[in-house]
Protein backbone atom coordinates (compact mmCIF):
# COMPACT_ATOMS: atom_id res chain seq x y z
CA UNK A 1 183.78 113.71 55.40
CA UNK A 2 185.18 117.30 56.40
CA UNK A 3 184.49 120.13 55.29
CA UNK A 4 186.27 123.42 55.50
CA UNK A 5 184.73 126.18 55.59
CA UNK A 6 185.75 129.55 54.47
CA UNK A 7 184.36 133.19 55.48
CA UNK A 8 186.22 135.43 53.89
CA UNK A 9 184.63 138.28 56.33
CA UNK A 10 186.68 136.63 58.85
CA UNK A 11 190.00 136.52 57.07
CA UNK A 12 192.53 138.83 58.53
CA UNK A 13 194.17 139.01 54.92
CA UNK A 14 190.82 140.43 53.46
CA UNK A 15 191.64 142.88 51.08
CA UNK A 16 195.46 142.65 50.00
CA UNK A 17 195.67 139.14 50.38
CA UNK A 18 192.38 138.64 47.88
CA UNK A 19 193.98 139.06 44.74
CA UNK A 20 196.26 136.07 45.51
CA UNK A 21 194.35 133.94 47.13
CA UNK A 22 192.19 130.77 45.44
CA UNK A 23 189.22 131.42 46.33
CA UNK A 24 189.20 134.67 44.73
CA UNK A 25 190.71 133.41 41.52
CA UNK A 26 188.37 130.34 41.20
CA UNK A 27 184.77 132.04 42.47
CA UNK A 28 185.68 135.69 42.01
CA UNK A 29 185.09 139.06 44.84
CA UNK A 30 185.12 136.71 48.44
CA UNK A 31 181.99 135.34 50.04
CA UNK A 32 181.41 132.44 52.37
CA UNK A 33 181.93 128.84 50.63
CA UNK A 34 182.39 125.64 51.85
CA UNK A 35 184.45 122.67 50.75
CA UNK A 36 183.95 118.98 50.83
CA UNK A 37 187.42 116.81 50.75
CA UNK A 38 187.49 116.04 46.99
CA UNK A 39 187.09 119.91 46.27
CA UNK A 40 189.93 120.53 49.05
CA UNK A 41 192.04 118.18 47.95
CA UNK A 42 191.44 119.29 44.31
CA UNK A 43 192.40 122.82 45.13
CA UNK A 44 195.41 121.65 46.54
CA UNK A 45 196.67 119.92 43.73
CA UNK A 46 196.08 122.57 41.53
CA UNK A 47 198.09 124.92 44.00
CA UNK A 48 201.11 122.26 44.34
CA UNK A 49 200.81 122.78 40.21
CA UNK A 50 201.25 126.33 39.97
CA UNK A 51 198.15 126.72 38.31
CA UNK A 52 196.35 128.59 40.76
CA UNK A 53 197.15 130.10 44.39
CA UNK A 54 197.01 128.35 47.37
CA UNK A 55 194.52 129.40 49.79
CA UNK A 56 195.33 132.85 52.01
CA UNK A 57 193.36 132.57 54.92
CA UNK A 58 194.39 133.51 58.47
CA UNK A 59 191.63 133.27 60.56
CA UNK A 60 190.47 135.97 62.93
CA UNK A 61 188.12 133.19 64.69
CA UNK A 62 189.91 130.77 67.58
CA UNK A 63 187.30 128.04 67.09
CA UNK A 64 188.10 128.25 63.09
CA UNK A 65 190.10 124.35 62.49
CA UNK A 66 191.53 123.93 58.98
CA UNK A 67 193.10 120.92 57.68
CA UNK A 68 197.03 120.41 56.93
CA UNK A 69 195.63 119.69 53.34
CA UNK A 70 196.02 123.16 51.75
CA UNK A 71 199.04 125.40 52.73
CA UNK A 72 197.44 128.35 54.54
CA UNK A 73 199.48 131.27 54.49
């Protein structure tokens, strides 16, 4: 199973990009989570819906890998 992991400390669209970005609007002020498939996928879904935002990171790590399963912007 993969999981993606997310460290918002490592996000170069900390700050502005927070607001709009899932992770803030499911779990509230950024952290470091991590995400089995189901709970990726699920986030996704509810992205493609319009019900939430899709995720926001960018990365400021080169060995970071993310999925094509959630649009990162």
């Amino acid at each position: 199973m993969t999981t993606l992991h997310v460290d918002c400390d490592g996000c170069a669209a900390r700050g502005p990009g927070c607001a709009d970005c899932v992770i803030s609007v499911l779990l509230g002020p950024p952290g470091d989570v991590d995400f089995e498939g189901p709970e990726v996928e699920a986030m996704a879904v509810l992205a493609d819906a319009g019900l939430v935002p899709p995720l926001r990171l960018v990365s400021t790590r080169r060995d970071h890998h993310l999925g094509d399963i959630l649009k990162v912007v």
